[in-house]
Protein backbone atom coordinates (compact mmCIF):
# COMPACT_ATOMS: atom_id res chain seq x y z
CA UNK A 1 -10.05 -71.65 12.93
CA UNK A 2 -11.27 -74.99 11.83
CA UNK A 3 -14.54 -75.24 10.26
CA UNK A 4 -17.25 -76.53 12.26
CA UNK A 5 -20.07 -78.76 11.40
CA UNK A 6 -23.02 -79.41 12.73
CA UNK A 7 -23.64 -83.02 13.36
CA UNK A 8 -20.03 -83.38 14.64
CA UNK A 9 -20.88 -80.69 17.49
CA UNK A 10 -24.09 -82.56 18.29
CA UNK A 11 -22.60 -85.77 18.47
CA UNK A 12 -19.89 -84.35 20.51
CA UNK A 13 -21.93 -82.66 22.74
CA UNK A 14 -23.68 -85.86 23.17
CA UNK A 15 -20.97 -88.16 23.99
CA UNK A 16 -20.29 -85.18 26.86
CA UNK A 17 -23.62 -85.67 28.23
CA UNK A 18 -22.87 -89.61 27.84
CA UNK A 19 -19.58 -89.41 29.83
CA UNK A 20 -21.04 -87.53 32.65
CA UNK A 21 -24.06 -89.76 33.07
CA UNK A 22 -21.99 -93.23 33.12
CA UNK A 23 -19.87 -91.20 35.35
CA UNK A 24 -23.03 -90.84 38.36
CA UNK A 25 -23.79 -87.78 37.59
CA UNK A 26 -26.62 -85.36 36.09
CA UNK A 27 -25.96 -83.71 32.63
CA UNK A 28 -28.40 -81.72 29.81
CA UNK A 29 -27.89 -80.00 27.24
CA UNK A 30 -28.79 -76.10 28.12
CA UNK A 31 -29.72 -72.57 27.03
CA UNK A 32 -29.40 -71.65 23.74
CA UNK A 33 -28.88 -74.73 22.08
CA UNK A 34 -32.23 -76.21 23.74
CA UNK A 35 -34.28 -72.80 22.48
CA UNK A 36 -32.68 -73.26 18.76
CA UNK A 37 -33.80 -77.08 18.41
CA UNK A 38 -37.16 -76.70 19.92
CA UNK A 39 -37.48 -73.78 17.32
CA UNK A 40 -36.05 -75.82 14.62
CA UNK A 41 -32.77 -74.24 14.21
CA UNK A 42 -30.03 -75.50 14.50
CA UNK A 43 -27.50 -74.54 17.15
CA UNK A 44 -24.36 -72.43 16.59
CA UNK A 45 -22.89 -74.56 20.29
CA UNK A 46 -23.89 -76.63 22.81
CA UNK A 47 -23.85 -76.14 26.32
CA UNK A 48 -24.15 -78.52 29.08
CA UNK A 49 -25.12 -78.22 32.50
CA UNK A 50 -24.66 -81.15 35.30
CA UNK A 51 -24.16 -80.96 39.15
CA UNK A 52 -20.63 -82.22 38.85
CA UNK A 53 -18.29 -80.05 39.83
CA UNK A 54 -15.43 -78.24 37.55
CA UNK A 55 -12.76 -81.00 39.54
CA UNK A 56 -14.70 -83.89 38.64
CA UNK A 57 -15.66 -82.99 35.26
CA UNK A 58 -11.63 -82.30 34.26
CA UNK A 59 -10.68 -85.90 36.33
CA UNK A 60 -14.00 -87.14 34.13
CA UNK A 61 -12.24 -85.71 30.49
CA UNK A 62 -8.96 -85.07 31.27
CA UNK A 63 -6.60 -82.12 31.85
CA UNK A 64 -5.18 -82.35 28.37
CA UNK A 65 -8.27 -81.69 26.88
CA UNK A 66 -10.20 -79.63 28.98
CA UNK A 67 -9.82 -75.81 30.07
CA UNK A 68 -10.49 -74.24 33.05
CA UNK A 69 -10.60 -70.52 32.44
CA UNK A 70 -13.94 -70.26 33.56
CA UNK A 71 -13.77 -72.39 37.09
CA UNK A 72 -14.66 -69.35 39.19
CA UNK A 73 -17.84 -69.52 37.92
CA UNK A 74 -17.98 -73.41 37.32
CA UNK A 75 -17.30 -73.56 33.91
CA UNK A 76 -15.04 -75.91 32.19
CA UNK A 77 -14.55 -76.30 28.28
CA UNK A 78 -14.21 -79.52 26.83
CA UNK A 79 -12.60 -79.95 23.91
CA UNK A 80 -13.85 -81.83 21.14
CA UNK A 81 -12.69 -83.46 17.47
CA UNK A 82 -11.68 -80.26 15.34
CA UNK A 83 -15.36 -80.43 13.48
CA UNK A 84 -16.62 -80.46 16.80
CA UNK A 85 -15.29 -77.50 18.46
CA UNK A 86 -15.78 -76.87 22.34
CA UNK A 87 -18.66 -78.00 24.81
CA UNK A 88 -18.71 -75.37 27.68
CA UNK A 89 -20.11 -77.69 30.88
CA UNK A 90 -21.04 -75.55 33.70
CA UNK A 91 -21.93 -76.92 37.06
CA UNK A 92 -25.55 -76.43 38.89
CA UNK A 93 -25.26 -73.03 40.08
CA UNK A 94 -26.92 -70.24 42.22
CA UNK A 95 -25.23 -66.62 41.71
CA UNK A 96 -24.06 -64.28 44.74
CA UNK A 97 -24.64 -60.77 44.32
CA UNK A 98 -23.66 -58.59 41.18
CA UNK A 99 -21.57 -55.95 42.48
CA UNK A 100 -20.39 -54.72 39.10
CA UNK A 101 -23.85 -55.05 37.28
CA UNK A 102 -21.93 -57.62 34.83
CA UNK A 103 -20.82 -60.74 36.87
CA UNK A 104 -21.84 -62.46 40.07
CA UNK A 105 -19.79 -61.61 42.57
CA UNK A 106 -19.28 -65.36 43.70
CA UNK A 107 -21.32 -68.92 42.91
CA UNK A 108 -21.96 -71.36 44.55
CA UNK A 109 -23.13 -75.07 42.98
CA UNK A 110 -27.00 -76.22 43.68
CA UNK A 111 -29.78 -77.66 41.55
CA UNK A 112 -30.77 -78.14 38.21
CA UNK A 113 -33.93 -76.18 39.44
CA UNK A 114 -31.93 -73.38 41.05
CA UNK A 115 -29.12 -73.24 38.03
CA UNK A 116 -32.63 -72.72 35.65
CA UNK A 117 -33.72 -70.03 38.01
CA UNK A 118 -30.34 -67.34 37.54
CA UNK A 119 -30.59 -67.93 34.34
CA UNK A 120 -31.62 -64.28 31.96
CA UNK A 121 -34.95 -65.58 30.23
CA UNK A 122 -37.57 -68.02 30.11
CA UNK A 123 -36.52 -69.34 26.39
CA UNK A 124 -33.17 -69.61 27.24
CA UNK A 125 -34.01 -71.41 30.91
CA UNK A 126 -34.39 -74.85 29.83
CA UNK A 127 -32.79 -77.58 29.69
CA UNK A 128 -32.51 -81.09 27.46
CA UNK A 129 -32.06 -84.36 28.10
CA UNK A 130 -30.80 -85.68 24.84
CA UNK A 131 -30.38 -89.16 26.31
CA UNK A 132 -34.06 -90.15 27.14
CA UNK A 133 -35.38 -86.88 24.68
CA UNK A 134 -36.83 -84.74 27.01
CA UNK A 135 -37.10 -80.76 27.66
CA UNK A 136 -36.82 -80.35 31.59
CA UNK A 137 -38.55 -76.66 32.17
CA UNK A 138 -38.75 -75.12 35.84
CA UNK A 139 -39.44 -71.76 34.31
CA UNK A 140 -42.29 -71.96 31.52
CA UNK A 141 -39.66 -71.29 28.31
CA UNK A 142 -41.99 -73.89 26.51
CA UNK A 143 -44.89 -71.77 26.86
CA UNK A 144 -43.20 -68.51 26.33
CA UNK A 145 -41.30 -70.18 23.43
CA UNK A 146 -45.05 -71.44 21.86
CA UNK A 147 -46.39 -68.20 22.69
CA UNK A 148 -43.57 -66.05 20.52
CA UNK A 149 -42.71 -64.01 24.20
CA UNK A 150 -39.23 -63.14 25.24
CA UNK A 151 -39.72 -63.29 29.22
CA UNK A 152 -37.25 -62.52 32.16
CA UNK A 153 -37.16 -65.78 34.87
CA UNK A 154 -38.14 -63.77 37.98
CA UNK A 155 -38.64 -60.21 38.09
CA UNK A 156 -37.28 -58.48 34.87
CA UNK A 157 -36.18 -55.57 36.89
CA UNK A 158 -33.96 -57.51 39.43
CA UNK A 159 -32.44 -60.25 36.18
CA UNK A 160 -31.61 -56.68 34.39
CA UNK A 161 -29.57 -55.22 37.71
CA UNK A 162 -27.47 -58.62 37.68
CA UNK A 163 -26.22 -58.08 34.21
CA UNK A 164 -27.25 -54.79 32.28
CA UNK A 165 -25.79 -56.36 28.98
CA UNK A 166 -29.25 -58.43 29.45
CA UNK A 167 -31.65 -55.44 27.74
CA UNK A 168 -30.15 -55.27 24.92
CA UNK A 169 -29.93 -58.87 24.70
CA UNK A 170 -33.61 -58.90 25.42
CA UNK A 171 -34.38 -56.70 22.46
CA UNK A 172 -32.14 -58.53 20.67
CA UNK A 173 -33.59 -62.07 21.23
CA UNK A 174 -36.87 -60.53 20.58
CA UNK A 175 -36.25 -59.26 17.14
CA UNK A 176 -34.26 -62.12 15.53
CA UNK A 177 -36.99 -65.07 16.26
CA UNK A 178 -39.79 -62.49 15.74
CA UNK A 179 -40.75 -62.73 19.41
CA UNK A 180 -42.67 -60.23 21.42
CA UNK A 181 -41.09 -58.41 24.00
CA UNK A 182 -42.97 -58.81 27.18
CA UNK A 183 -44.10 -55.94 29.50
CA UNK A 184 -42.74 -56.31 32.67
CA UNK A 185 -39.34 -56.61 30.52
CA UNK A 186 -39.96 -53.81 28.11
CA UNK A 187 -40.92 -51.48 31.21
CA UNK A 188 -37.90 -52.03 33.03
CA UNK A 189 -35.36 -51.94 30.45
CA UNK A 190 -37.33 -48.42 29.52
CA UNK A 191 -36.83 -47.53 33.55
CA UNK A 192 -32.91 -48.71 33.30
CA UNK A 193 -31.55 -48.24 29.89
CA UNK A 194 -29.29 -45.53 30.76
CA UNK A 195 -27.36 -47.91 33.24
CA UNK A 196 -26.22 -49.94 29.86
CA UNK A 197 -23.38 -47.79 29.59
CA UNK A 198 -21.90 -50.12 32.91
CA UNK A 199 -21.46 -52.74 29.92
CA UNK A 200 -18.09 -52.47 28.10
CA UNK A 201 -17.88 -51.03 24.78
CA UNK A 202 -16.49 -54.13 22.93
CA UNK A 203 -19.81 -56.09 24.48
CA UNK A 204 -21.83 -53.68 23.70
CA UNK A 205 -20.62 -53.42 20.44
CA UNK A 206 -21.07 -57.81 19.99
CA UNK A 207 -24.59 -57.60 20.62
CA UNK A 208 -25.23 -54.67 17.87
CA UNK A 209 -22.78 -56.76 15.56
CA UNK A 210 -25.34 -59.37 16.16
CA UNK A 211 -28.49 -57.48 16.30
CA UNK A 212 -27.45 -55.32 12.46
CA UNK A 213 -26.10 -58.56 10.41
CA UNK A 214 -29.45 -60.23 11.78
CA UNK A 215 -32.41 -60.03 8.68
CA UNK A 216 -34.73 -58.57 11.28
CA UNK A 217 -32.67 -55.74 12.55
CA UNK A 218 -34.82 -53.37 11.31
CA UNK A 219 -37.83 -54.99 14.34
CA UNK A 220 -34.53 -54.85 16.39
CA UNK A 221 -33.99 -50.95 15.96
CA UNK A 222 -37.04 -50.56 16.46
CA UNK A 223 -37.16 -51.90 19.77
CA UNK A 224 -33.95 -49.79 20.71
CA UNK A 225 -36.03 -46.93 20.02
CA UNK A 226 -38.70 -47.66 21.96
CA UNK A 227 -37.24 -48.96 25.23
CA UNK A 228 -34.77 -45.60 25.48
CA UNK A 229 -31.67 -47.97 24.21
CA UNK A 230 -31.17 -46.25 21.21
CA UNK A 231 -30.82 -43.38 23.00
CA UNK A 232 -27.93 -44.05 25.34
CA UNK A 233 -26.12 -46.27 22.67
CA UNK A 234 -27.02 -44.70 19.46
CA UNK A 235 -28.71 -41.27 20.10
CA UNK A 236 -27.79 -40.01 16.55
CA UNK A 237 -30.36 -41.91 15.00
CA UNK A 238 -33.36 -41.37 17.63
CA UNK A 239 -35.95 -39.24 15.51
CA UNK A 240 -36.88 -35.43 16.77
CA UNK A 241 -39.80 -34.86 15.94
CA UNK A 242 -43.24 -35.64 13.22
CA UNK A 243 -40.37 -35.25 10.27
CA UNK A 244 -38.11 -37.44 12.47
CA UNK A 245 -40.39 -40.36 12.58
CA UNK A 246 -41.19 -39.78 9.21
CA UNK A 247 -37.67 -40.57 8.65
CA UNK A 248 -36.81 -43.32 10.93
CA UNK A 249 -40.03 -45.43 9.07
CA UNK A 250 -38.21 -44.57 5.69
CA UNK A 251 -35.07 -45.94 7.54
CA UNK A 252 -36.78 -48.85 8.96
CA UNK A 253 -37.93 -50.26 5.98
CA UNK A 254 -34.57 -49.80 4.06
CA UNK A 255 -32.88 -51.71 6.57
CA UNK A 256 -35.66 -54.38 6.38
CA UNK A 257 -35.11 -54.43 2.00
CA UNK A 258 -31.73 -54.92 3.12
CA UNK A 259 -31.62 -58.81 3.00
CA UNK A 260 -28.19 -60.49 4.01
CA UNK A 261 -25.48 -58.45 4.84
CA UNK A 262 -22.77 -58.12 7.48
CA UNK A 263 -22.82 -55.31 10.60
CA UNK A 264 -20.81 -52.35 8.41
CA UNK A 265 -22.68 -52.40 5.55
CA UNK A 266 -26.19 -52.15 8.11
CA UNK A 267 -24.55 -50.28 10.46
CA UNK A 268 -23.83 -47.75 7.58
CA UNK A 269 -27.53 -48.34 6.45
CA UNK A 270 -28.44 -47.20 10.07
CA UNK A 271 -26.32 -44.10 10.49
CA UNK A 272 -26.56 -42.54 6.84
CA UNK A 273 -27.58 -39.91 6.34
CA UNK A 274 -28.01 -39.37 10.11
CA UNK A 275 -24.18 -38.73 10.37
CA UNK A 276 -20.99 -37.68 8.06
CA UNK A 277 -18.19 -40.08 7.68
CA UNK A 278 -16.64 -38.04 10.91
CA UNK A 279 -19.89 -39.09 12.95
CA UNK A 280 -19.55 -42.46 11.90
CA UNK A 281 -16.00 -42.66 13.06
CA UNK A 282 -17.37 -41.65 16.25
CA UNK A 283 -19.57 -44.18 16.68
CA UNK A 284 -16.94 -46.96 15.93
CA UNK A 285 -14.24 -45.30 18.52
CA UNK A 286 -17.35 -45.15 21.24
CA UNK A 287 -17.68 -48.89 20.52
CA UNK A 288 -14.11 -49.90 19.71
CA UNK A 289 -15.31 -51.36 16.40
CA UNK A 290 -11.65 -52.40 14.80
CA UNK A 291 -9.71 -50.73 12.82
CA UNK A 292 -10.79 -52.70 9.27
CA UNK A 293 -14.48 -52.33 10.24
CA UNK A 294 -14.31 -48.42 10.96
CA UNK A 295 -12.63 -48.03 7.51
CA UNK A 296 -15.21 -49.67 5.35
CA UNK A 297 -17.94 -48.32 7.75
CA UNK A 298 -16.72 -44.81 7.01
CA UNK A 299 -16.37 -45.10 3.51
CA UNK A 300 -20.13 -46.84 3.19
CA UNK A 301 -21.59 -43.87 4.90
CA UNK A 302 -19.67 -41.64 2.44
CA UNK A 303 -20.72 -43.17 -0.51
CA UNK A 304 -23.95 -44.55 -0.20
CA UNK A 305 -25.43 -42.58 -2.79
CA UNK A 306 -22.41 -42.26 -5.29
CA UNK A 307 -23.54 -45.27 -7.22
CA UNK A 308 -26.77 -43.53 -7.86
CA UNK A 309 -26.39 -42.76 -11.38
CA UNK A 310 -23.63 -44.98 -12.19
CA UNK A 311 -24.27 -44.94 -15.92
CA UNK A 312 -23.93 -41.12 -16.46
CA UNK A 313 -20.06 -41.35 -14.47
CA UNK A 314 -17.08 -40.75 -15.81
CA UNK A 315 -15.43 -44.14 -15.48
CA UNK A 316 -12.16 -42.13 -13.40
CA UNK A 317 -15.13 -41.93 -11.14
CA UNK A 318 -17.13 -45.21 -11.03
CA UNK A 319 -13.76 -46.98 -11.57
CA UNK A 320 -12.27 -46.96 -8.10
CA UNK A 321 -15.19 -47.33 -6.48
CA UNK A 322 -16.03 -51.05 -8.24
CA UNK A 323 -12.34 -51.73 -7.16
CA UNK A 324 -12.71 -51.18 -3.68
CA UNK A 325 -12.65 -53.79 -1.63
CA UNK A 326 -16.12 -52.54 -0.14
CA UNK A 327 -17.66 -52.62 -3.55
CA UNK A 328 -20.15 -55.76 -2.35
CA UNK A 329 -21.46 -53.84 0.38
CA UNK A 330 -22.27 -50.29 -1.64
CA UNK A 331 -23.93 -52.29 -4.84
CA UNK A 332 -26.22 -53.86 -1.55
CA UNK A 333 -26.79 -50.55 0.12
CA UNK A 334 -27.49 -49.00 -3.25
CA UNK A 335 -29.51 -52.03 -4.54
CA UNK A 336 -32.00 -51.64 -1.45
CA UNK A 337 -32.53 -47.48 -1.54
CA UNK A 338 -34.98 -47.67 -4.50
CA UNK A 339 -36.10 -49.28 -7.92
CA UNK A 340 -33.47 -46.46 -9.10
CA UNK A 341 -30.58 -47.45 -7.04
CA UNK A 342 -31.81 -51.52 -8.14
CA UNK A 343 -30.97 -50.31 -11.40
CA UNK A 344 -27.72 -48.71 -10.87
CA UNK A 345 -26.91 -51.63 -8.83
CA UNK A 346 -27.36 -54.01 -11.93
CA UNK A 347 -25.57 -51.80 -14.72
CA UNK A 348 -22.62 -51.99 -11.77
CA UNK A 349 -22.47 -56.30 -11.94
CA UNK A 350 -22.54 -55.91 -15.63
CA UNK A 351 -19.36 -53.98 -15.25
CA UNK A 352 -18.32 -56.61 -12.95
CA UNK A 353 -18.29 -59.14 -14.71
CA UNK A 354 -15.30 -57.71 -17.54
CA UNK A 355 -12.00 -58.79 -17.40
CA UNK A 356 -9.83 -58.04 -14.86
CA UNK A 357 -7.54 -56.00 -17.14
CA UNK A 358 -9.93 -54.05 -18.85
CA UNK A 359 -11.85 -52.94 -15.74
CA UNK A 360 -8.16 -52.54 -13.03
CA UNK A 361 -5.60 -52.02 -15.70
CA UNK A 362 -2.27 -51.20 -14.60
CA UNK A 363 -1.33 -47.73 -14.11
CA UNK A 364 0.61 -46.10 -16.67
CA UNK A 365 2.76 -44.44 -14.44
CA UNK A 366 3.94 -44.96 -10.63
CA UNK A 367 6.42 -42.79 -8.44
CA UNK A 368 9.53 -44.44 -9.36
CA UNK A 369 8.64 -43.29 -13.23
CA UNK A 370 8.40 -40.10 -12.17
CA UNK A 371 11.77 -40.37 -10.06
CA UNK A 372 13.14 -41.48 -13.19
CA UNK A 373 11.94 -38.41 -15.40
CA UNK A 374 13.70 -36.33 -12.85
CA UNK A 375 10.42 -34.45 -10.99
CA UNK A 376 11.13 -33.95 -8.02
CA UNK A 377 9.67 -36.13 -4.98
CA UNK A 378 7.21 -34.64 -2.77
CA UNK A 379 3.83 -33.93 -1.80
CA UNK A 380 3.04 -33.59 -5.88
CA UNK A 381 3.00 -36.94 -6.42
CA UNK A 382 0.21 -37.57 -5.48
CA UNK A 383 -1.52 -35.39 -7.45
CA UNK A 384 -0.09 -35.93 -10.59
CA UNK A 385 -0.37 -39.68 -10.33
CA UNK A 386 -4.25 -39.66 -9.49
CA UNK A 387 -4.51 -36.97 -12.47
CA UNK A 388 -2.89 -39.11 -15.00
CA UNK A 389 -4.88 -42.24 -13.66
CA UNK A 390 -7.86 -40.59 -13.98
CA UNK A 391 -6.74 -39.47 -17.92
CA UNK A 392 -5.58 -42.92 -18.71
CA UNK A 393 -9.23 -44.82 -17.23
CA UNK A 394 -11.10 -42.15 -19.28
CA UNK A 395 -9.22 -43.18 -22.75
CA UNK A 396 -7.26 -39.96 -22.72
CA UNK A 397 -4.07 -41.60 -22.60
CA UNK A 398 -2.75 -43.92 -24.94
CA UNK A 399 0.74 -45.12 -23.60
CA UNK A 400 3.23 -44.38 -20.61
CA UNK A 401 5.10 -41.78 -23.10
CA UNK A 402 1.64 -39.86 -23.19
CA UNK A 403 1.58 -39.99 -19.55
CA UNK A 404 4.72 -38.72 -18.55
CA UNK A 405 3.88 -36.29 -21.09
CA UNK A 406 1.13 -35.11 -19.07
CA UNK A 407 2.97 -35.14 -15.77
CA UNK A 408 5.51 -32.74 -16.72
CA UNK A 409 3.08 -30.55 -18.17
CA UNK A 410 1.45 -30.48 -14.51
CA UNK A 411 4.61 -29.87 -13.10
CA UNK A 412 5.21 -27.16 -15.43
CA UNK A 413 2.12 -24.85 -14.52
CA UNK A 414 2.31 -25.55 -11.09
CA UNK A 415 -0.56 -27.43 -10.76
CA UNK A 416 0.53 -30.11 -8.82
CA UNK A 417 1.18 -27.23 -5.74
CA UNK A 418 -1.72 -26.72 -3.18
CA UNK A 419 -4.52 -29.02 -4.43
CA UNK A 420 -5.63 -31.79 -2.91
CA UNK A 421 -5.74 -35.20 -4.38
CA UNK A 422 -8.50 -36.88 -3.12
């Protein structure tokens, strides 16, 4: 995927506004990318709205370099210069029904005014007229958006029955520009949260990807908590309890000390030590987290607190674990638990920092050398390979003769039989 950057997109988006406008027709910029610049960020897309409709915008650009997937709805991507990405231009709108509590059932194309009003909240209502530089607001999201308030256009209850994904997109908003939630919104999602589960897993599991890698997630979890969220998406972390609450402040603040850091390392922050590696597995198959993720999750949760310490390991111990690929995420996790776990963190990046073949050296032996001395294949392996690594990272071995030395002696007593070799 090509990198994009920033001042290509706007541009681009600009010249889309541009075309539209010499071609008769209305065109802003809208949503997101309206909230971000009046807050001073910049925008991760643009979107543009305009009461042309998905044929005339595709005659307007082209077939060859627009898309249509979304016409149902009345949205049509435009593609831009590789550094530019896509602009997604979606016609004036009003929404039918939302049979499935996801999607309108059908739309039908209207006014800038109306097209503001389906929108989910007030910040994310307005639009932009990068042309003459102008906000156009029909629903107050420059007051809300001066006022630090994350507020539903409408009635919160009836935006939340159109699209349930919209709570937790609520808390969501709410915690990563430091907004307050309002009341009307915070009571109904409260009153609905259990109908969240009509969202999809793999949605579901985007907005917590966004909500954990964001530096406030720890305001974020806290919302989940207290609007009954946490409950139907996450209930192994809602506190039981005085000692419970006790806990889920120590939590809270751990995930705030967290600083940067991707969604496994914070979702790992999150579920240790309310879960076992098995729990956390759990969690990741409920949300269809992939593969990769549920892997390094897993291990995160197992580890967290094996760094702890680090200086008084055997290196066959703290070895493998500054190999693994995860490695970044524990010396964070570990870095954040306490001034102890700081320090074991540092004495780690020392050991970091050696060469390559002093801190991964090959292994003395592999299976093939033991095919070769004539033990047997099986099960064993295993076993005596990890045994001899483990000799040969602790300076007990000197040379592969010493370690197939070893191995038959472990073949010899049998204790390569009925042990495990983790």
């Amino acid at each position: 995927m090509p990198t994009l950057i920033p001042d290509e997109q706007r541009r681009f988006a600009l010249e889309v506004v541009r075309r539209l406008r010499e071609a008769g027709f209305e065109a802003y910029w809208a949503g997101g990318c309206v909230r971000d610049r009046l807050l001073g960020r910049e925008p991760v897309d643009y979107d543009v709205a305009t009461n042309a409709e998905p044929e005339r915008i595709r005659a307007i650009f082209g077939r060859r370099r627009t898309l249509a997937l979304g016409a149902a709805f009345g949205v049509i991507s435009v593609i831009g210069p590789k550094p530019a990405g896509l602009v997604e231009v979606t016609t004036f709108r009003r929404d039918a029904a939302y049979s499935d509590g996801r999607h309108p059932d059908s739309v039908s194309f209207s006014t800038a005014a109306e097209d503001a009003s389906r929108r989910d909240f007030t910040i994310n209502g307005m639009f932009y007229d990068p042309i003459e530089q102008r906000v156009i607001d029909f629903v107050g999201g420059r007051e809300d958006l001066a006022a630090h308030i994350v507020r539903a256009i409408g009635r919160a209850r009836e935006r939340f029955a159109e699209d349930k994904l919209r709570m937790l997109r609520a808390v969501r908003f709410a915690a990563a520009f430091d907004f307050t939630l309002d009341g009307e919104a915070r009571g109904a999602i409260a009153e609905m949260a259990a109908e969240i589960h009509v969202v999809s897993p793999e949605r579901i599991a985007v907005e917590m990807r966004r909500l954990l890698a964001d530096r406030n997630r720890a305001a974020g979890v806290r919302l989940l908590v207290e609007t009954g969220l946490a409950e139907q998406l996450l209930p192994e972390i809602v506190p039981r309890g005085d000692s419970g609450r006790r806990e889920m402040e120590a939590k809270l603040d751990f995930l705030a000390r967290l600083g940067e850091c991707g969604f496994p390392a914070a979702l790992a922050a999150l579920l240790a030590p309310c879960v076992d590696p098995a729990g956390a597995a759990e969690v990741c198959r409920r949300w269809k987290i992939s593969n990769d993720d549920r892997e390094r999750i897993c291990r995160l949760v197992e580890h967290r607190d094996s760094l702890l310490g680090a200086a008084e390991l055997p290196w066959s111990k703290l070895q493998p674990l500054l190999t693994a690929d995860w490695i970044g995420d524990l010396l964070n996790l570990t870095e954040a638990a306490s001034p102890a776990g700081a320090e074991a963190a540092a004495y780690c990046r020392q050991l970091l920092a050696m060469p390559p073949e002093n801190l991964d050296p090959p292994p003395l032996l592999t299976g093939d050398d033991l095919l070769a001395a004539g033990i047997p294949a099986g099960p064993c392996y295993k076993i005596i390979l990890q045994r001899v690594r483990d000799a040969q990272l602790d300076g007990q071995l000197a040379d592969r003769a010493e370690a197939l030395a070893m191995a038959r002696v472990i073949v010899e007593r049998g204790e390569g039989r009925g042990e495990r070799g983790e």
